[in-house]
N, C-alpha and C. Protein backbone atom coordinates (compact mmCIF):
# COMPACT_ATOMS: atom_id res chain seq x y z
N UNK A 1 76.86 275.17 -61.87
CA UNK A 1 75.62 274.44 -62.01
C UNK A 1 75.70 273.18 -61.12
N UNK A 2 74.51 273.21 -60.20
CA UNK A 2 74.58 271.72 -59.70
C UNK A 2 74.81 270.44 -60.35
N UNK A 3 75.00 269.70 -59.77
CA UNK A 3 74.88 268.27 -60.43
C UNK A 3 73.36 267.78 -60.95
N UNK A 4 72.64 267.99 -59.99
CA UNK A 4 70.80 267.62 -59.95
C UNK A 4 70.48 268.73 -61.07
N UNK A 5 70.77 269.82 -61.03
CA UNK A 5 70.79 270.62 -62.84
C UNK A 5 71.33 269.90 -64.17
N UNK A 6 72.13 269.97 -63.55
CA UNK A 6 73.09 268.89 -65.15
C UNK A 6 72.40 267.87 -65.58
N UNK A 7 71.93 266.97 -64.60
CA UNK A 7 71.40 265.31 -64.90
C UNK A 7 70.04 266.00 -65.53
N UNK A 8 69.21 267.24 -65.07
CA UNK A 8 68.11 267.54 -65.50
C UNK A 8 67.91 267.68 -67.14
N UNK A 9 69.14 268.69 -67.64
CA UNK A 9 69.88 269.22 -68.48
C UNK A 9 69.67 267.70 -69.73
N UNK A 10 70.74 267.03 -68.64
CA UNK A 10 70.83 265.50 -69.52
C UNK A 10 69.74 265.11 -69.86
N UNK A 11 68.93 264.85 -68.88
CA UNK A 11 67.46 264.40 -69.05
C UNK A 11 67.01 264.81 -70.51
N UNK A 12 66.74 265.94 -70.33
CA UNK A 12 66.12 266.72 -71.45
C UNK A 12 66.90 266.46 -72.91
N UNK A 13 68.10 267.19 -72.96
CA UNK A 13 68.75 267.12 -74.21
C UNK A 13 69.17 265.50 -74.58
N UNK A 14 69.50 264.30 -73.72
CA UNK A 14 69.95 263.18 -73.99
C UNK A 14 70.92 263.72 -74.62
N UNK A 15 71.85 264.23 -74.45
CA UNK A 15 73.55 264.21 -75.20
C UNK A 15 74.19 264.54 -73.99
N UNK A 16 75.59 264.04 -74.07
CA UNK A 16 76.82 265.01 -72.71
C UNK A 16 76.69 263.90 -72.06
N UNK A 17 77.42 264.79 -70.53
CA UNK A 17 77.62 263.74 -69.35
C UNK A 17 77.99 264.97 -68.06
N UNK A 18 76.91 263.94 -67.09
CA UNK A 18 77.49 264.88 -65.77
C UNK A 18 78.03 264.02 -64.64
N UNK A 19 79.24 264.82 -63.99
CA UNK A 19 79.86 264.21 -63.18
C UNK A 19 79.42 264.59 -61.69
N UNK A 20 79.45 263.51 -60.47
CA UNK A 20 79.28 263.88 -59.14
C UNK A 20 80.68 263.59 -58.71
N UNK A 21 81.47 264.35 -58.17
CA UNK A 21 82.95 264.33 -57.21
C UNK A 21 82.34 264.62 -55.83
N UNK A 22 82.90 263.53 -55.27
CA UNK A 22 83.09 263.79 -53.54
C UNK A 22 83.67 265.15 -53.38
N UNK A 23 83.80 265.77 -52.19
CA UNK A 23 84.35 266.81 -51.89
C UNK A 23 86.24 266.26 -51.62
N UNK A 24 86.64 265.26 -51.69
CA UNK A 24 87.94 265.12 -52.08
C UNK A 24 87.57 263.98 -53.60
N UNK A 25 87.75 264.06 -54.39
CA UNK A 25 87.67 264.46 -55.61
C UNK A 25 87.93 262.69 -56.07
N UNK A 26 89.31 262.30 -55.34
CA UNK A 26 90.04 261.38 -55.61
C UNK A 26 89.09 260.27 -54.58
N UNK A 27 88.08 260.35 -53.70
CA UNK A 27 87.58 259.14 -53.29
C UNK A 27 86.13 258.54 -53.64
N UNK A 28 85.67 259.55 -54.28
CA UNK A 28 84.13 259.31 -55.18
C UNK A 28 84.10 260.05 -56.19
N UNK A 29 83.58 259.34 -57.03
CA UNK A 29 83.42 260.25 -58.33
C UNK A 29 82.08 259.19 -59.64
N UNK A 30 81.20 259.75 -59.89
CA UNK A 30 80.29 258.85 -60.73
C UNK A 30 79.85 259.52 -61.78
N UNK A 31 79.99 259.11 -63.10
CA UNK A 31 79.90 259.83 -64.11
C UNK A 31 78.66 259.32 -64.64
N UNK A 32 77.55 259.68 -65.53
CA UNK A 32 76.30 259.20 -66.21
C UNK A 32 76.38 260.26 -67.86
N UNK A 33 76.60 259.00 -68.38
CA UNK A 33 76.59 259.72 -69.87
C UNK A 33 76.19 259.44 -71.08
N UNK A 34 75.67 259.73 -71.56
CA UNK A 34 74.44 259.19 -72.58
C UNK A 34 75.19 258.75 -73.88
N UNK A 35 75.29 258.11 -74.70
CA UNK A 35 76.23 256.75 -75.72
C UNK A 35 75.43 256.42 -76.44
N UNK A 36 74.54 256.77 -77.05
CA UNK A 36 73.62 256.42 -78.28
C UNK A 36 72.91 257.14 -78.34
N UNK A 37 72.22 257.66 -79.60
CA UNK A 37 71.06 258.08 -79.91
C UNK A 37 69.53 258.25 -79.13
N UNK A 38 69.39 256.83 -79.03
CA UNK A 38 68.06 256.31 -78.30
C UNK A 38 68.01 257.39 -76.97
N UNK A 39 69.16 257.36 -76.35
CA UNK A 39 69.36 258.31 -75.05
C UNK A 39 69.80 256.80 -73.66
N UNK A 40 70.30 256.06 -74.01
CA UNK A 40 70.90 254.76 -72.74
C UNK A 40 71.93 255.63 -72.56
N UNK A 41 71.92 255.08 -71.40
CA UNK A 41 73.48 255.54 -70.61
C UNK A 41 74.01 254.43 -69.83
N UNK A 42 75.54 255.29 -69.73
CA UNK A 42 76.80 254.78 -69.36
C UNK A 42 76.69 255.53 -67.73
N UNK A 43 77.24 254.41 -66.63
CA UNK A 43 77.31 255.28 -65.52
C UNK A 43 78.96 254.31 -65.16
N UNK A 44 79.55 255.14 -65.28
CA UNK A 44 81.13 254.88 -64.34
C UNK A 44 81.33 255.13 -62.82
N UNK A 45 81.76 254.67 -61.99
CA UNK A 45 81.79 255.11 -60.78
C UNK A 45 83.51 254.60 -60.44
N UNK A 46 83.95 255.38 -59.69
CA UNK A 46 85.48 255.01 -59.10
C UNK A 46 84.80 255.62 -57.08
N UNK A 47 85.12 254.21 -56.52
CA UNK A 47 85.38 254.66 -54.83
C UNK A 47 86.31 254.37 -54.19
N UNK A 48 87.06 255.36 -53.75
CA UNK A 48 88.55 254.91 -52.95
C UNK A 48 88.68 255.21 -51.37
N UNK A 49 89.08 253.91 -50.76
CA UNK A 49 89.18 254.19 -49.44
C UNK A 49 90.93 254.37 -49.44
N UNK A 50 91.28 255.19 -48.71
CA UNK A 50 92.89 255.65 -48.27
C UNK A 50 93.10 255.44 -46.71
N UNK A 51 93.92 254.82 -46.43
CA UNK A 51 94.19 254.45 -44.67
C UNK A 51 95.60 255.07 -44.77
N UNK A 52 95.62 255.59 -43.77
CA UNK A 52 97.32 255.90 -43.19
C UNK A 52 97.95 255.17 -42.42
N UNK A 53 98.74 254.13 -42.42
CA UNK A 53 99.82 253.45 -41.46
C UNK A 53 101.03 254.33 -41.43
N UNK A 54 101.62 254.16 -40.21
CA UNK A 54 102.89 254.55 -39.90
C UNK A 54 103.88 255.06 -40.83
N UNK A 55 103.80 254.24 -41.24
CA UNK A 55 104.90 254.33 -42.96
C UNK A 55 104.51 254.37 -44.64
N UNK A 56 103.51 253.97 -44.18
CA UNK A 56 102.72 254.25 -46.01
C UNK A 56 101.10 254.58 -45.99
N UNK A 57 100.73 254.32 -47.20
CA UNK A 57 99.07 255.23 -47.44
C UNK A 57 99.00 253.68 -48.08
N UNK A 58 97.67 253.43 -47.84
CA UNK A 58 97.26 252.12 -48.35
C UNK A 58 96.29 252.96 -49.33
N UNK A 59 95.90 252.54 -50.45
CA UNK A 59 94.90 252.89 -50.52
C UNK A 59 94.04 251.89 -51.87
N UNK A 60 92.79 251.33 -51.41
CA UNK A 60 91.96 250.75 -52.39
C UNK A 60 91.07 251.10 -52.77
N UNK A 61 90.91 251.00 -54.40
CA UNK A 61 89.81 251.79 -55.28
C UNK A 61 88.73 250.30 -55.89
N UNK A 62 87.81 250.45 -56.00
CA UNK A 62 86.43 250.20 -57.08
C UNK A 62 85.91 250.97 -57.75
N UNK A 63 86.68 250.18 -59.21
CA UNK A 63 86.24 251.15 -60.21
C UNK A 63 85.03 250.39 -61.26
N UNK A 64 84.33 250.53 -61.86
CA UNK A 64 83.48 250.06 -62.61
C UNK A 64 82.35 250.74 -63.20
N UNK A 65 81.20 250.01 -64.08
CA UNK A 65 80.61 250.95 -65.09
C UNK A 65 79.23 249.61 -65.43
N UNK A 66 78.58 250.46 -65.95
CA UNK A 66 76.94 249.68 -66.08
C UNK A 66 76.21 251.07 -67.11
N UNK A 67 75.40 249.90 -68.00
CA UNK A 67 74.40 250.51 -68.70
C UNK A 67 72.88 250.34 -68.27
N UNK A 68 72.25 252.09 -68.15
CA UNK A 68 71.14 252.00 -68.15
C UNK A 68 70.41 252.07 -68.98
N UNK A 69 68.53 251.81 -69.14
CA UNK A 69 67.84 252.40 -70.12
C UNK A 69 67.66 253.78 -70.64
N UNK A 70 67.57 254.36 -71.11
CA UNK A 70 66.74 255.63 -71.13
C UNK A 70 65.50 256.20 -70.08
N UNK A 71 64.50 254.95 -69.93
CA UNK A 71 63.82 255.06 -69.49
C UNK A 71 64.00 255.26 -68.07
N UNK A 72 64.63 254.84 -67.12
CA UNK A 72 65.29 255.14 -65.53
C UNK A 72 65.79 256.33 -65.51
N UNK A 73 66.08 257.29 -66.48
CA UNK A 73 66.99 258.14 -65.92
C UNK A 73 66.15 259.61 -64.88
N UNK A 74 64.42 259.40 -65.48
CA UNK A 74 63.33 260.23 -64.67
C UNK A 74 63.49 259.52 -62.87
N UNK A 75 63.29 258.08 -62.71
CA UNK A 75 63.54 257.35 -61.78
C UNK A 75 64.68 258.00 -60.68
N UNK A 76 65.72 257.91 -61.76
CA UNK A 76 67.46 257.98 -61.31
C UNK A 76 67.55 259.89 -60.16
N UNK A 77 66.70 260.86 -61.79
CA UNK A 77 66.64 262.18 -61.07
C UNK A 77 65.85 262.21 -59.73
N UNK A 78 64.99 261.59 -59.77
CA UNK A 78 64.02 261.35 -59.01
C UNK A 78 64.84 261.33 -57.77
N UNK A 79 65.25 259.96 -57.47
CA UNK A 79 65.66 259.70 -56.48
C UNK A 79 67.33 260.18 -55.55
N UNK A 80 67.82 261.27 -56.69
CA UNK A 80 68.95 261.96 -56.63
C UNK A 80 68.41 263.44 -55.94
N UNK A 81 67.23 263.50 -56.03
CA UNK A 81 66.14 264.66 -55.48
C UNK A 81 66.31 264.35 -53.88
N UNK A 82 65.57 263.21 -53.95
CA UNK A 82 65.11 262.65 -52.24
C UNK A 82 66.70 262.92 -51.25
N UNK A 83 67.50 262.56 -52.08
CA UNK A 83 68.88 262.28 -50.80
C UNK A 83 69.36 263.67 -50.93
N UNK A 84 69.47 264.80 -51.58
CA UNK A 84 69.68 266.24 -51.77
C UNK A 84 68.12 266.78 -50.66
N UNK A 85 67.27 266.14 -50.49
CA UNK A 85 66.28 267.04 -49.38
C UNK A 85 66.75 266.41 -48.20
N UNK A 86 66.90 264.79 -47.95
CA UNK A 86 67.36 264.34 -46.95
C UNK A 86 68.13 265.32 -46.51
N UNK A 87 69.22 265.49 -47.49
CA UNK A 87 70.71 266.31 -46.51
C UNK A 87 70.43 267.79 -45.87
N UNK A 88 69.48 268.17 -46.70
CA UNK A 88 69.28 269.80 -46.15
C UNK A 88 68.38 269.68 -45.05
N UNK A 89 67.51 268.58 -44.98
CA UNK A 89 66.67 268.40 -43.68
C UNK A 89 67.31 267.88 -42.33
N UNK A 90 68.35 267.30 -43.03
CA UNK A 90 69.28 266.72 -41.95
C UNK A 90 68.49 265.80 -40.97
N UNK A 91 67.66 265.12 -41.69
CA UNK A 91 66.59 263.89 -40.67
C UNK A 91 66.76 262.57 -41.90
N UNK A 92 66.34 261.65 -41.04
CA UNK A 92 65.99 259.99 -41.95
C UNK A 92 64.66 260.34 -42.34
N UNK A 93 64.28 259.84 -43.55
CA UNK A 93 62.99 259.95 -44.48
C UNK A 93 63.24 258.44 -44.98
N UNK A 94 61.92 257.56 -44.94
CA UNK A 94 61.71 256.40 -45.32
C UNK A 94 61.94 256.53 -47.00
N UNK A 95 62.61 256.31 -48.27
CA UNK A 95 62.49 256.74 -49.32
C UNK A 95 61.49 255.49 -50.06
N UNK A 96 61.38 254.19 -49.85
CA UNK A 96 60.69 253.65 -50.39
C UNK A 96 59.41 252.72 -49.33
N UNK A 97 58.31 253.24 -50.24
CA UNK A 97 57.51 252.62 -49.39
C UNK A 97 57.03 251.30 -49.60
N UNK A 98 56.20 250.28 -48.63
CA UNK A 98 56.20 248.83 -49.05
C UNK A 98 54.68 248.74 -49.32
């Protein structure tokens, strides 16, 4: 199941949690998971950059977490839509207009 399924999934039922992993697993990863009743959520995110020097792997992570409303999470799918057509169109699309 996609990810843009799952969050839909979420949407609907408000219980669970779906995860997005980078395609290496260990340098993006953002979790959104619903923590009360009402239907708010929890979104975790970990991003790691890894450099190779000569002799060692550097590598620095940002990890952290934020609560949303309930109400954003139509917003949230929404706009998790636009950058999934971006990529298959493989062009720039203005996403917000002024």
């Amino acid at each position: 199941m996609s990810f843009i399924t799952e969050l839909e999934d979420l949407e609907i039922k408000r219980q669970g949690s779906v995860t997005l992993n980078a395609m290496s697993p260990h340098e993006f990863n953002i979790t959104i998971e619903n923590y009360n009743k009402k239907g708010d959520l929890l979104v975790n995110y970990s991003l790691t950059n890894i450099k190779y020097n000569t002799d060692i792997c550097l590598r620095n992570t940002l990890t952290g977490g934020f609560k949303i409303d309930s109400e954003f999470l139509l917003k949230l799918l929404s706009d998790f839509n636009k950058f999934s057509s971006v990529a298959n169109l493989g062009v720039d699309i203005e996403f917000y207009k002024k």
